[in-house]
C-alpha atoms as a PDB file:
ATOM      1  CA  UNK A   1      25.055  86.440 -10.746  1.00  0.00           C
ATOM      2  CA  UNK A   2      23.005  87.149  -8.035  1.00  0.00           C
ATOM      3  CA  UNK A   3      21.499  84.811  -5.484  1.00  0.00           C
ATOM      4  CA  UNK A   4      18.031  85.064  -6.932  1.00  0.00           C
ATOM      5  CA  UNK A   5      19.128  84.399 -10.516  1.00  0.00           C
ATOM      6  CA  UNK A   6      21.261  80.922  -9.179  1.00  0.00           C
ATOM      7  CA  UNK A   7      18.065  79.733  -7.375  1.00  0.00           C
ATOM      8  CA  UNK A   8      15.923  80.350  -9.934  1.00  0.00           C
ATOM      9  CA  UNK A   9      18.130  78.772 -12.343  1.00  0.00           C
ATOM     10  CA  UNK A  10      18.389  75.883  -9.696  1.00  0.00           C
ATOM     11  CA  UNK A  11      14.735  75.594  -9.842  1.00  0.00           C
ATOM     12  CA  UNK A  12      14.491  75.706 -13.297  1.00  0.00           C
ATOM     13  CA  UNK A  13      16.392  73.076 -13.915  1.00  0.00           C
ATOM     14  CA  UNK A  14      14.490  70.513 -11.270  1.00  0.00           C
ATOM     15  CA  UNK A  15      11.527  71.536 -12.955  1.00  0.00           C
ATOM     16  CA  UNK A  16      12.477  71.022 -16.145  1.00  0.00           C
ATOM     17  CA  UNK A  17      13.888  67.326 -14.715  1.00  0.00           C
ATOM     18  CA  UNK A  18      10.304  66.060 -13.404  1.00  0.00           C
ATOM     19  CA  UNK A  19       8.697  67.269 -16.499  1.00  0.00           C
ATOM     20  CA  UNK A  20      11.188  65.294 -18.595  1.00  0.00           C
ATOM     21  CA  UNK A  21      11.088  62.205 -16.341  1.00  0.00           C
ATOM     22  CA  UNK A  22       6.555  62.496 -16.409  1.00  0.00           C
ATOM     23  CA  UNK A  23       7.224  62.854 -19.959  1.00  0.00           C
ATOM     24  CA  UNK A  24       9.072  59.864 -20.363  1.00  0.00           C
ATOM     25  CA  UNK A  25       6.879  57.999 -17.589  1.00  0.00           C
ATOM     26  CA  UNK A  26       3.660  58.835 -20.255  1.00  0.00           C
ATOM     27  CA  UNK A  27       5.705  57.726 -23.636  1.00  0.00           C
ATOM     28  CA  UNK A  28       6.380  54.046 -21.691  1.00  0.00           C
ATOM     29  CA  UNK A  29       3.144  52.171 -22.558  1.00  0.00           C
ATOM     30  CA  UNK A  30       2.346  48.485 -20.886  1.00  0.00           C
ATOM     31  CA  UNK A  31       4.714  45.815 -22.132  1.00  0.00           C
ATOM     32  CA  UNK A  32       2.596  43.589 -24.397  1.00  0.00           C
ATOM     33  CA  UNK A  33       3.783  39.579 -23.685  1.00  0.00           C
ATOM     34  CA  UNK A  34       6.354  39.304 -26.210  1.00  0.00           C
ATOM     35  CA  UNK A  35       6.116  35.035 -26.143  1.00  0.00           C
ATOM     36  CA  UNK A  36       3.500  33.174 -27.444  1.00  0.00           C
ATOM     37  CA  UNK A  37       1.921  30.741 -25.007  1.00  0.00           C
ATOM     38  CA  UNK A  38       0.010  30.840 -21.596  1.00  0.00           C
ATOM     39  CA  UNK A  39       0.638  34.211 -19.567  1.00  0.00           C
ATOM     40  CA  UNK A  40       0.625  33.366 -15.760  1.00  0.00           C
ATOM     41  CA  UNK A  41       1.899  34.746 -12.798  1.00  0.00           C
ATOM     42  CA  UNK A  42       3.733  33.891  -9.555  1.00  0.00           C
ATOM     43  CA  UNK A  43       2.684  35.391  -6.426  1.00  0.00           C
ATOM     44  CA  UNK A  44       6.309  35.192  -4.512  1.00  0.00           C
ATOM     45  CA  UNK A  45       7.030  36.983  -1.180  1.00  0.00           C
ATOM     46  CA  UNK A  46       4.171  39.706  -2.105  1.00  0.00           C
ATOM     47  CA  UNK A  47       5.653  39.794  -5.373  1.00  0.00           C
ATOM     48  CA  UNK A  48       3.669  39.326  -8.543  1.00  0.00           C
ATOM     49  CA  UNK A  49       5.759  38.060 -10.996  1.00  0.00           C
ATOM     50  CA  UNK A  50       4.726  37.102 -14.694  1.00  0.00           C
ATOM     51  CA  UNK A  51       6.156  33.868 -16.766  1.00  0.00           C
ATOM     52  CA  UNK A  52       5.003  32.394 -20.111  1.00  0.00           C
ATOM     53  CA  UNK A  53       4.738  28.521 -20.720  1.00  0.00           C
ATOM     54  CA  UNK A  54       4.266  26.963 -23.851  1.00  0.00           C
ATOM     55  CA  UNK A  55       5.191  23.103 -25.106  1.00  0.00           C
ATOM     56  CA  UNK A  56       3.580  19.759 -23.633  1.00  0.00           C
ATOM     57  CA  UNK A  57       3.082  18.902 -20.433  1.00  0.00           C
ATOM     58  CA  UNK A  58       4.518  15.560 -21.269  1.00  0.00           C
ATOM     59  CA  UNK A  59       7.945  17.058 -22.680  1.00  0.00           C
ATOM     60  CA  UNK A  60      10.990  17.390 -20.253  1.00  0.00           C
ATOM     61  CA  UNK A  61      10.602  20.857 -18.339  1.00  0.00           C
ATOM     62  CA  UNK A  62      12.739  23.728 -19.303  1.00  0.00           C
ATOM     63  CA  UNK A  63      13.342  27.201 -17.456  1.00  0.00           C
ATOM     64  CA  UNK A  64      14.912  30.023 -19.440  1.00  0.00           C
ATOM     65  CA  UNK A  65      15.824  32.718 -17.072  1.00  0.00           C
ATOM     66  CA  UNK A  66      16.906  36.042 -18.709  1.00  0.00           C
ATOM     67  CA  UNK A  67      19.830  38.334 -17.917  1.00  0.00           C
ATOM     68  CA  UNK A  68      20.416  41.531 -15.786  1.00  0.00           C
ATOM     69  CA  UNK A  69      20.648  45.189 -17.146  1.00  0.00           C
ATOM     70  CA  UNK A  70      18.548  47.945 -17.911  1.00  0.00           C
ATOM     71  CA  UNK A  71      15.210  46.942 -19.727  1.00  0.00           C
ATOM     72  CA  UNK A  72      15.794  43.048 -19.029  1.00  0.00           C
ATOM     73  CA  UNK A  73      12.899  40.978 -19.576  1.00  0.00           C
ATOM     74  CA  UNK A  74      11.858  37.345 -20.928  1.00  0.00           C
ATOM     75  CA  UNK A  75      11.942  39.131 -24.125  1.00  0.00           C
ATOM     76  CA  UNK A  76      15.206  38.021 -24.325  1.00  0.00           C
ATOM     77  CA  UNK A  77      14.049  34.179 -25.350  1.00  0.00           C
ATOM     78  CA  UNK A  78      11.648  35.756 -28.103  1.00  0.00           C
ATOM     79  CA  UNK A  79      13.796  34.328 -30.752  1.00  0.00           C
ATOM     80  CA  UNK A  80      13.986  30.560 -29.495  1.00  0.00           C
ATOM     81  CA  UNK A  81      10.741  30.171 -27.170  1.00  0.00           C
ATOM     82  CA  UNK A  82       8.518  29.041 -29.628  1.00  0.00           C
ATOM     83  CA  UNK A  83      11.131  26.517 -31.314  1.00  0.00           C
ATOM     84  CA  UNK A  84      11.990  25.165 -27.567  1.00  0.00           C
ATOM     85  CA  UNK A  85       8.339  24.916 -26.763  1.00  0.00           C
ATOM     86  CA  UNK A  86       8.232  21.813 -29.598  1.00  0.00           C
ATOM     87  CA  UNK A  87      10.267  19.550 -27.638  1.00  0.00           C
ATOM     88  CA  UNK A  88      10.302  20.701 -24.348  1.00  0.00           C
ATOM     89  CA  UNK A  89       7.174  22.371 -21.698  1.00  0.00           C
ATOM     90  CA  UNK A  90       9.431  25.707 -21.999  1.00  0.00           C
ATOM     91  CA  UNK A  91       8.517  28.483 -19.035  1.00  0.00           C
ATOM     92  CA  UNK A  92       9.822  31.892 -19.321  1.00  0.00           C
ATOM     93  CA  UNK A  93       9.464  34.277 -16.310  1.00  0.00           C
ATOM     94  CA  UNK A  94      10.348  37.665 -15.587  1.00  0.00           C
ATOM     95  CA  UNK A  95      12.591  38.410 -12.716  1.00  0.00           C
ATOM     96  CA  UNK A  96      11.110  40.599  -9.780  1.00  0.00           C
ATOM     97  CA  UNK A  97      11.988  43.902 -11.018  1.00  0.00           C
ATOM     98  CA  UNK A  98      11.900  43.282 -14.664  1.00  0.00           C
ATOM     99  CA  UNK A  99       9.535  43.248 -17.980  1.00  0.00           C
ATOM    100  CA  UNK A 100       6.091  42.157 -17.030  1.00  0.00           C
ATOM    101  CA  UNK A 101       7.078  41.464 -13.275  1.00  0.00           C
ATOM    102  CA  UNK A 102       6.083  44.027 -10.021  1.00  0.00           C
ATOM    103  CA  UNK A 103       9.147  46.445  -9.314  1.00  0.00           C
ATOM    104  CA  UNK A 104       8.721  47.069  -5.693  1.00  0.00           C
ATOM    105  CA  UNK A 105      10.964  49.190  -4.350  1.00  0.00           C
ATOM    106  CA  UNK A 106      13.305  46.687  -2.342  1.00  0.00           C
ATOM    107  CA  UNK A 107      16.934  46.275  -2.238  1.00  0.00           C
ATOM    108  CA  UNK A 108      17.735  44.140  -4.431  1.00  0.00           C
ATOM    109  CA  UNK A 109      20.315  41.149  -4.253  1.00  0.00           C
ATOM    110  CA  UNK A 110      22.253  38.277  -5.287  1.00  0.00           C
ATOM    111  CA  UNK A 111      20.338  35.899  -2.275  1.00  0.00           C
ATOM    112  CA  UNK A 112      16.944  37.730  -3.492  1.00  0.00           C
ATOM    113  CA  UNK A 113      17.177  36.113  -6.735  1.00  0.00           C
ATOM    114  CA  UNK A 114      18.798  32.524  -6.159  1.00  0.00           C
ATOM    115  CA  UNK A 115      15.950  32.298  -3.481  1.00  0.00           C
ATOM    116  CA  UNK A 116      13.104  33.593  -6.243  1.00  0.00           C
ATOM    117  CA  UNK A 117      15.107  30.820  -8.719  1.00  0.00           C
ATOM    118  CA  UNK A 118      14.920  28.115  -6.409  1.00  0.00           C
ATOM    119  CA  UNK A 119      11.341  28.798  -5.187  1.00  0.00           C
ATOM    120  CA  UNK A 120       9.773  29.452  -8.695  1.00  0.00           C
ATOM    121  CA  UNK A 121      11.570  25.970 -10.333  1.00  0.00           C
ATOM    122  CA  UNK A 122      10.301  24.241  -7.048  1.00  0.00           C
ATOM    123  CA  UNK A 123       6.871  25.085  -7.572  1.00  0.00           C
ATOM    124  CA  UNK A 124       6.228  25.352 -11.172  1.00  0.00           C
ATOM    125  CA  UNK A 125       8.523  22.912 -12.606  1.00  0.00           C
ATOM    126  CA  UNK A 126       9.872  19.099 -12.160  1.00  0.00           C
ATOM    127  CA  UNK A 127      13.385  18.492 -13.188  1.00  0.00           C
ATOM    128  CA  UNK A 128      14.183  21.336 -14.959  1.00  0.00           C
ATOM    129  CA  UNK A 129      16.947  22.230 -17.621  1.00  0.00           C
ATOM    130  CA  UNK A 130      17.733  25.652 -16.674  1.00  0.00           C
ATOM    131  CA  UNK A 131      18.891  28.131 -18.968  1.00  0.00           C
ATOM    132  CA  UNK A 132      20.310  31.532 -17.347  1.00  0.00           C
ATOM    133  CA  UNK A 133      22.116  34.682 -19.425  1.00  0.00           C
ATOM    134  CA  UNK A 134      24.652  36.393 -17.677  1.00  0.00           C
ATOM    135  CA  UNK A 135      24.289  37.315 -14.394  1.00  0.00           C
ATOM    136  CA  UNK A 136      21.858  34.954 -13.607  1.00  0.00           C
ATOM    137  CA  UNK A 137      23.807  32.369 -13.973  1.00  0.00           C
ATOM    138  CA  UNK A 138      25.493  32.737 -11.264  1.00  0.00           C
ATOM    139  CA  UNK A 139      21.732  32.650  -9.468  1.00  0.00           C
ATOM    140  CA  UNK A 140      20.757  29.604 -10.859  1.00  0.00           C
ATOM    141  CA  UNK A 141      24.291  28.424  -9.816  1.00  0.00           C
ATOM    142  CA  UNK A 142      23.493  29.503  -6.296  1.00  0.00           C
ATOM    143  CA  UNK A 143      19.933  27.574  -6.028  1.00  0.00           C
ATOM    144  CA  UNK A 144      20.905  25.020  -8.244  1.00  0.00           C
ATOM    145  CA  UNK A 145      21.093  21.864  -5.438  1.00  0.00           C
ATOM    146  CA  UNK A 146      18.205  22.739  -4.189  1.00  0.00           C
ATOM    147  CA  UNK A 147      16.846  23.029  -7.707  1.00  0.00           C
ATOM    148  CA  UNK A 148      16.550  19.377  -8.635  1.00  0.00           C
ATOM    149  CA  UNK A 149      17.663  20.357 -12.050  1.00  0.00           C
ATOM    150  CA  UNK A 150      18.332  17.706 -14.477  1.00  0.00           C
ATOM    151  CA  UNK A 151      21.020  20.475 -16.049  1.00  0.00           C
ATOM    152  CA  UNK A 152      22.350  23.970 -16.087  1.00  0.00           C
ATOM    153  CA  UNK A 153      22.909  25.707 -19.402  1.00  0.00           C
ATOM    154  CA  UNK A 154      24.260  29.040 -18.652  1.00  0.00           C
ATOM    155  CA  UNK A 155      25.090  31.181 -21.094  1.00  0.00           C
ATOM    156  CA  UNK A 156      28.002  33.385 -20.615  1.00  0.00           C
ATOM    157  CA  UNK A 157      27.579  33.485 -16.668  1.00  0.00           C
ATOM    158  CA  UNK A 158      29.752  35.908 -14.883  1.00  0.00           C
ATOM    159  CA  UNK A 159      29.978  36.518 -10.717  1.00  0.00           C
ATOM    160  CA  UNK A 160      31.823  39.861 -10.788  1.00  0.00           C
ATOM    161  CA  UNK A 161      30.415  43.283 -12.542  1.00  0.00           C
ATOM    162  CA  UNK A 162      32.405  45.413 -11.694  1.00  0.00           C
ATOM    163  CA  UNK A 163      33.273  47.345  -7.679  1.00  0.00           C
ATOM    164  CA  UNK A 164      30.509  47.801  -5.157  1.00  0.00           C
ATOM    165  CA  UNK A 165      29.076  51.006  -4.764  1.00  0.00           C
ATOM    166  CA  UNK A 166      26.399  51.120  -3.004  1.00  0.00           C
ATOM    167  CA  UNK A 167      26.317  55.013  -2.948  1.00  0.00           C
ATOM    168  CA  UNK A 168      24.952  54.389  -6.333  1.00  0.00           C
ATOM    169  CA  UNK A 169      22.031  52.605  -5.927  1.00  0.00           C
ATOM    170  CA  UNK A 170      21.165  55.176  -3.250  1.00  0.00           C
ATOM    171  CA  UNK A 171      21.569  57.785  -6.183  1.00  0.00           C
ATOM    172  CA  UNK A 172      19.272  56.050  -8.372  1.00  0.00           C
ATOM    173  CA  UNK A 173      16.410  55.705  -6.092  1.00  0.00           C
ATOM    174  CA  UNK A 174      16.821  59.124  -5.309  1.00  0.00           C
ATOM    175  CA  UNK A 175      12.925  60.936  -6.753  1.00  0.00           C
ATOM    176  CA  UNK A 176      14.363  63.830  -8.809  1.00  0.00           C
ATOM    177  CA  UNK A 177      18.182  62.946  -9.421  1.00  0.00           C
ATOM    178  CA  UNK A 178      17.795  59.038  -9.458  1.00  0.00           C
ATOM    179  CA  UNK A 179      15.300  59.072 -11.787  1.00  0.00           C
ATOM    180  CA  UNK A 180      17.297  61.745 -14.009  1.00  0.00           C
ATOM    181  CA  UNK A 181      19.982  59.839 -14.050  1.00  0.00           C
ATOM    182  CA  UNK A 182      18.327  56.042 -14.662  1.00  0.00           C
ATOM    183  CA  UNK A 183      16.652  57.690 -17.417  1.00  0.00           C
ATOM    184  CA  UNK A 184      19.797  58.892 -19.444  1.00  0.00           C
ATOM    185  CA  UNK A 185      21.291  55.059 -18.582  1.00  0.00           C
ATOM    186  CA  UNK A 186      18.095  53.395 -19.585  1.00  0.00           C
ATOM    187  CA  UNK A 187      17.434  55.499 -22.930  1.00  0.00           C
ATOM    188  CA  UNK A 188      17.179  54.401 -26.082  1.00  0.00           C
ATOM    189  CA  UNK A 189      20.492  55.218 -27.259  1.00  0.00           C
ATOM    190  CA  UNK A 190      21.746  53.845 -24.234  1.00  0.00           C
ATOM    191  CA  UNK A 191      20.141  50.194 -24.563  1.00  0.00           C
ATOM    192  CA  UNK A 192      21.431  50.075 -28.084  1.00  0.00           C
ATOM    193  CA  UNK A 193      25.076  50.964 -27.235  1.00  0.00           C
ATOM    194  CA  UNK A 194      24.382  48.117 -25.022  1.00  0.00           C
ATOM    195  CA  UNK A 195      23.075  45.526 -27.812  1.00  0.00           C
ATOM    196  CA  UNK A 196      25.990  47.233 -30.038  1.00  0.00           C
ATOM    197  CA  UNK A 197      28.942  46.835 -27.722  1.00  0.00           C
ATOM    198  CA  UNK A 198      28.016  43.509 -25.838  1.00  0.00           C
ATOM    199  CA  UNK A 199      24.907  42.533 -26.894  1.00  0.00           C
ATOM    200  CA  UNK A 200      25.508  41.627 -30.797  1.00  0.00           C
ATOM    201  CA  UNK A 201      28.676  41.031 -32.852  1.00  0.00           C
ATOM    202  CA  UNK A 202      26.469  42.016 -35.945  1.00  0.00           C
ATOM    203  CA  UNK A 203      25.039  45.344 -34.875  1.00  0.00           C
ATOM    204  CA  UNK A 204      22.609  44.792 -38.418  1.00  0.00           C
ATOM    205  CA  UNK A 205      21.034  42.138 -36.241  1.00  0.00           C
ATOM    206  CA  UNK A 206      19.682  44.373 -33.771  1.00  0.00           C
ATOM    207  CA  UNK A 207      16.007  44.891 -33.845  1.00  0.00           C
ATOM    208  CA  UNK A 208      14.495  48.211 -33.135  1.00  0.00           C
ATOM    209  CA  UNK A 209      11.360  46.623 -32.140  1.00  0.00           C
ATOM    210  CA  UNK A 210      13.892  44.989 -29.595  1.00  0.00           C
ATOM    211  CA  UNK A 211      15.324  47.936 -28.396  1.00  0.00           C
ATOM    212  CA  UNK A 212      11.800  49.767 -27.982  1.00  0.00           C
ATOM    213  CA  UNK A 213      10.472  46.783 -25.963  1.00  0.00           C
ATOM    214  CA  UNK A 214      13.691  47.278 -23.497  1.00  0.00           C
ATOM    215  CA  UNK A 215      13.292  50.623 -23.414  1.00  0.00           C
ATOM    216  CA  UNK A 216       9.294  50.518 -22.776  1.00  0.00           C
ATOM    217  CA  UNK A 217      10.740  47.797 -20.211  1.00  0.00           C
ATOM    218  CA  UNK A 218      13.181  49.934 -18.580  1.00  0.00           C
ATOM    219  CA  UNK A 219      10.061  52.895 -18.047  1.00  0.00           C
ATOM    220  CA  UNK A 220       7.895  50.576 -16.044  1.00  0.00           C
ATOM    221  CA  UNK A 221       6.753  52.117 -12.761  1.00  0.00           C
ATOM    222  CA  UNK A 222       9.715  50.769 -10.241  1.00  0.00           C
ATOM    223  CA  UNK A 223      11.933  49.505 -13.037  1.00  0.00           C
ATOM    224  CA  UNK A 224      15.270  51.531 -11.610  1.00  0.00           C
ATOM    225  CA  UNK A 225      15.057  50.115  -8.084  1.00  0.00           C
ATOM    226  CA  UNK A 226      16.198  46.679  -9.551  1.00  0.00           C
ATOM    227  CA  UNK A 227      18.812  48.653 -12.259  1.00  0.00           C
ATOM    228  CA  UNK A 228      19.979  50.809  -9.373  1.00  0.00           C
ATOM    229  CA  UNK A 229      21.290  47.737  -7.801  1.00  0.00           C
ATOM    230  CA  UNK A 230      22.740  45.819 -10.768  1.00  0.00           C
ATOM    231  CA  UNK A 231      24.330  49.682 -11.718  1.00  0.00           C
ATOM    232  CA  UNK A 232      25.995  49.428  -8.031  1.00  0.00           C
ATOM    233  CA  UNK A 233      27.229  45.673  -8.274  1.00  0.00           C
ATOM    234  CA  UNK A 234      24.812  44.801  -5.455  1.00  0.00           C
ATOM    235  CA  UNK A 235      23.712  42.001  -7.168  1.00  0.00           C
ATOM    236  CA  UNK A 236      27.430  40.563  -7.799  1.00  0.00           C
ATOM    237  CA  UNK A 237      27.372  37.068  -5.545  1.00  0.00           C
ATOM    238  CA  UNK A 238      29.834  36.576  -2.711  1.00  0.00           C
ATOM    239  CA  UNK A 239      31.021  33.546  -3.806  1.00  0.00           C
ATOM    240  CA  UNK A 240      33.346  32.697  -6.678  1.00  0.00           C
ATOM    241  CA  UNK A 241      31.554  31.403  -9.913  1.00  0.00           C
ATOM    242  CA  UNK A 242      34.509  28.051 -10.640  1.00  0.00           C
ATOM    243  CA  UNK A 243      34.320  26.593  -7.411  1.00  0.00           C
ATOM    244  CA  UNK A 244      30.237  26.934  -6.877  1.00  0.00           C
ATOM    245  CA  UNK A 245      30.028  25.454 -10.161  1.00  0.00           C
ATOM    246  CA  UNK A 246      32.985  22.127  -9.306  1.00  0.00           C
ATOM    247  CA  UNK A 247      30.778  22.196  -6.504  1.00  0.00           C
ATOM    248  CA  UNK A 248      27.404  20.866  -8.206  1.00  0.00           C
ATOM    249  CA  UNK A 249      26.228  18.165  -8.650  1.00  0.00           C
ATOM    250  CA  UNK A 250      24.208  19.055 -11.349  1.00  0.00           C
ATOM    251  CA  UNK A 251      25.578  18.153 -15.299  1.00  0.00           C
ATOM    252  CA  UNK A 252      26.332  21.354 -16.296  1.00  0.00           C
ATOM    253  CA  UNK A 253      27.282  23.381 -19.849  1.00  0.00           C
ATOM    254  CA  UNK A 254      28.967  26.800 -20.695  1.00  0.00           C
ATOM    255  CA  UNK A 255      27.712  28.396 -23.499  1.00  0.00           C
ATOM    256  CA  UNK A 256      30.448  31.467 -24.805  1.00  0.00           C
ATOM    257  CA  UNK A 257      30.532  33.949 -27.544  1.00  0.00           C
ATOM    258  CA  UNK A 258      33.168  34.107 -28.949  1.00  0.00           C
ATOM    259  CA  UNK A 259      34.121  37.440 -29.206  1.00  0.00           C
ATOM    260  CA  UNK A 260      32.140  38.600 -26.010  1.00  0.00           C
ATOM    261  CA  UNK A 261      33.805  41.443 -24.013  1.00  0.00           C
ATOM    262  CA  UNK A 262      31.813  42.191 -21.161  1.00  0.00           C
ATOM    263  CA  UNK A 263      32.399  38.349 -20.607  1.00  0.00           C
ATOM    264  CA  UNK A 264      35.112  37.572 -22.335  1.00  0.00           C
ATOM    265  CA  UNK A 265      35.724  33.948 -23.648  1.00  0.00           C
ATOM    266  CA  UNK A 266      39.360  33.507 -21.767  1.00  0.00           C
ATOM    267  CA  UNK A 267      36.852  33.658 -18.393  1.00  0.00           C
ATOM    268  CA  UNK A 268      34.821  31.240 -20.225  1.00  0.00           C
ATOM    269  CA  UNK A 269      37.443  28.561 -20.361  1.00  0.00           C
ATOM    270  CA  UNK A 270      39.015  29.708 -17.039  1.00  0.00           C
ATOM    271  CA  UNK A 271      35.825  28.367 -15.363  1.00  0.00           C
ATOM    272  CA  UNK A 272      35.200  25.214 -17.488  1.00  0.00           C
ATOM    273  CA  UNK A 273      38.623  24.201 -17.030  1.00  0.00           C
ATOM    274  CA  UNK A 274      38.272  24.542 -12.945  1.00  0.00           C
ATOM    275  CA  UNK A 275      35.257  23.193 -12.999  1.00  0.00           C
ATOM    276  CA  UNK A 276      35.887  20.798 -15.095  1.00  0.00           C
ATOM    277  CA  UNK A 277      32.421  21.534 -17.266  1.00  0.00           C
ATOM    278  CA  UNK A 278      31.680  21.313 -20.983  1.00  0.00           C
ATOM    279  CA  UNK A 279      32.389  24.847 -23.110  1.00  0.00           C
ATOM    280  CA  UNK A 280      30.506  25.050 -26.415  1.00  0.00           C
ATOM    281  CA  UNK A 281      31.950  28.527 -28.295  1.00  0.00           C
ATOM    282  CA  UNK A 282      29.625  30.103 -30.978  1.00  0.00           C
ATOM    283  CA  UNK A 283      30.956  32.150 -33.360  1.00  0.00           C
ATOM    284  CA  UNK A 284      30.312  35.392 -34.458  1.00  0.00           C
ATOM    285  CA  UNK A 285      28.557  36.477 -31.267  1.00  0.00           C
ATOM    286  CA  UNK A 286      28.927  38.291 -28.122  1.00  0.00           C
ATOM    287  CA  UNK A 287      26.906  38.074 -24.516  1.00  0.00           C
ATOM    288  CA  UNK A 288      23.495  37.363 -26.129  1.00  0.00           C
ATOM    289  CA  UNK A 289      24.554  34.542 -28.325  1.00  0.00           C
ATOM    290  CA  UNK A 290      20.982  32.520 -27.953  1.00  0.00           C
ATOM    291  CA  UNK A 291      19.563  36.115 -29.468  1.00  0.00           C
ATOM    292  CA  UNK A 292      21.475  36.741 -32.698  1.00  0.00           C
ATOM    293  CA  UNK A 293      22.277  33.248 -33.823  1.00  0.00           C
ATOM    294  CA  UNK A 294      19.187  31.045 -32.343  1.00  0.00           C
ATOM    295  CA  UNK A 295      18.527  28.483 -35.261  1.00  0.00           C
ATOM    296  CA  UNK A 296      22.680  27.340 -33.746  1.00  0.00           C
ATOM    297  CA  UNK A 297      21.618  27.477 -30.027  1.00  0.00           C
ATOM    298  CA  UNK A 298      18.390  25.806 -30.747  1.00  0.00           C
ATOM    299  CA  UNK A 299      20.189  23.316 -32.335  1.00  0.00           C
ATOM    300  CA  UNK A 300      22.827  22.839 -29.677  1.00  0.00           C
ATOM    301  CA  UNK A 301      20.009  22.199 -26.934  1.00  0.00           C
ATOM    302  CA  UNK A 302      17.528  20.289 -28.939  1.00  0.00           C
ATOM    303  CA  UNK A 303      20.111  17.474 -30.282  1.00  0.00           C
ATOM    304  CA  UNK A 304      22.844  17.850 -27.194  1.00  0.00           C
ATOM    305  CA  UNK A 305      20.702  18.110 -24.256  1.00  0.00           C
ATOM    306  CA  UNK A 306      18.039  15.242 -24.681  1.00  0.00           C
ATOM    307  CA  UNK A 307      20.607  12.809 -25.632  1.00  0.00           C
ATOM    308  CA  UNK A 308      22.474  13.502 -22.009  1.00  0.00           C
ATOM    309  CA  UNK A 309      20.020  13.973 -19.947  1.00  0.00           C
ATOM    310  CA  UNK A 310      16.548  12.386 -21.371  1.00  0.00           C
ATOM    311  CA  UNK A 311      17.396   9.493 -22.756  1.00  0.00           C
ATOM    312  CA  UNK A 312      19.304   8.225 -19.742  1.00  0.00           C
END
């Protein structure tokens, strides 16, 4: 093979690469609000971020903050939003970087978000309960004395995803390669492995209207600059996650499933038993327990929460 057949091969296949990635970049339409209730945004930092509220203005104030991974978005609380927003004034918001949010591209990290956390609850809320997925747990964690939340729900929170790398987030915010690559991790078959193999213990409970939203989510100008950091462990906190939380002052409560793996529970009980917290376990469920079993969650926080925390 001569040198004019591997270059043109080379270019071939870098063509074919940005025509795949405009293609993809024309298929993503603009994420519809997926909650019902008042759409407003958060100008943060030059950042224009997007968060639903819904419920009375007289009700206790409650935050739900959604996880981190590829296609993330306030979507997340579709399930239980509307049921929340009858006893509590519920606000969703989508992280910088994710769903309805602006995706600059910054570098993203741990500090970034428990500031944005701390800001957003300081300005838009009064005593919050704040509910976090995953990751963000650990952000709310972080921000959560300066927070003046009357309680932390987190639900599965982890500090640790896996070994720095930073040479990977360079990757992905490479033009050509990057955006190759973040569009093979942030495909639809991808996302659903996701859902399949930590999301949901019941893969029949995973919507495809779901997955297209996280996928239309995951397409968003800027959407791998956040990803890219997240993919690299960037976003991991430099603290550990037990002795933050023994830390707080705040009342706070695990929520576990069961059988989650990314998670798994054993961490779960590792951390309530240094921290001495409260650990509720739901069954049949994985990382997004408040997703596939909501009418149990909703349940949990409507009759459990008040009692500890309002009624005082």
């Amino acid at each position: 093979m001569n040198a004019r057949t591997v270059l043109g091969a080379a270019l071939g296949t870098v063509g074919g690469a940005i025509a795949g990635n405009r293609l993809l970049k024309r298929r993503a339409g603009g994420l519809e609000n997926p909650l019902p209730g008042i759409e407003r945004t958060y100008r943060w930092r030059g950042i224009e971020s997007t968060y639903t509220v819904a419920g009375d203005p007289n009700d206790p104030d409650m935050l739900l903050l959604h996880g981190i991974y590829a296609g993330a978005s306030s979507n997340e609380f579709a399930l239980i939003f509307e049921r929340l927003a009858e006893k509590y004034r519920v606000y969703a918001v989508d992280l910088p970087g994710f769903g309805r949010s602006e995706r600059p591209p910054l570098v993203y990290s741990a500090s970034l978000y428990a500031e944005f956390v701390r800001d957003f609850a300081a300005q838009n809320t009064a005593e919050p309960i704040v509910v976090a997925s995953s990751l963000t747990g650990a952000f709310a964690a972080e921000a959560a004395d300066e927070l003046d939340a009357r309680r932390l729900v987190l639900i599965c929170p982890t500090d640790e995803t896996g070994d720095e790398r930073p040479w990977v987030r360079t990757l992905l915010r490479t033009p050509i390669v990057g955006t190759t690559l973040y569009n093979a991790l942030a495909s639809k078959p991808a996302i659903r492995h996701f859902y399949d193999r930590d999301g949901y213990y019941d893969s029949d409970r995973i919507d495809s209207d779901e997955v297209q939203y996280a996928w239309d989510s995951a397409h968003q100008p800027g959407a791998r600059y956040a990803t890219a950091s997240f993919a690299a462990g960037t976003l991991d906190p430099d603290f550990d996650l037990a002795t933050e939380l023994a830390a707080l002052e705040t009342p706070t409560t695990l929520i576990w499933g069961r059988d989650a793996e990314l998670v798994p529970l054993r961490e779960g009980r590792n951390v309530a038993e240094a921290a001495d917290l409260d650990l509720v376990v739901i069954d049949y469920a994985t990382q997004l327990p408040h997703a596939e079993h909501p009418d149990r969650f909703v349940e949990y926080l409507s009759a459990e929460v008040p009692r500890a925390d309002v009624d005082e």
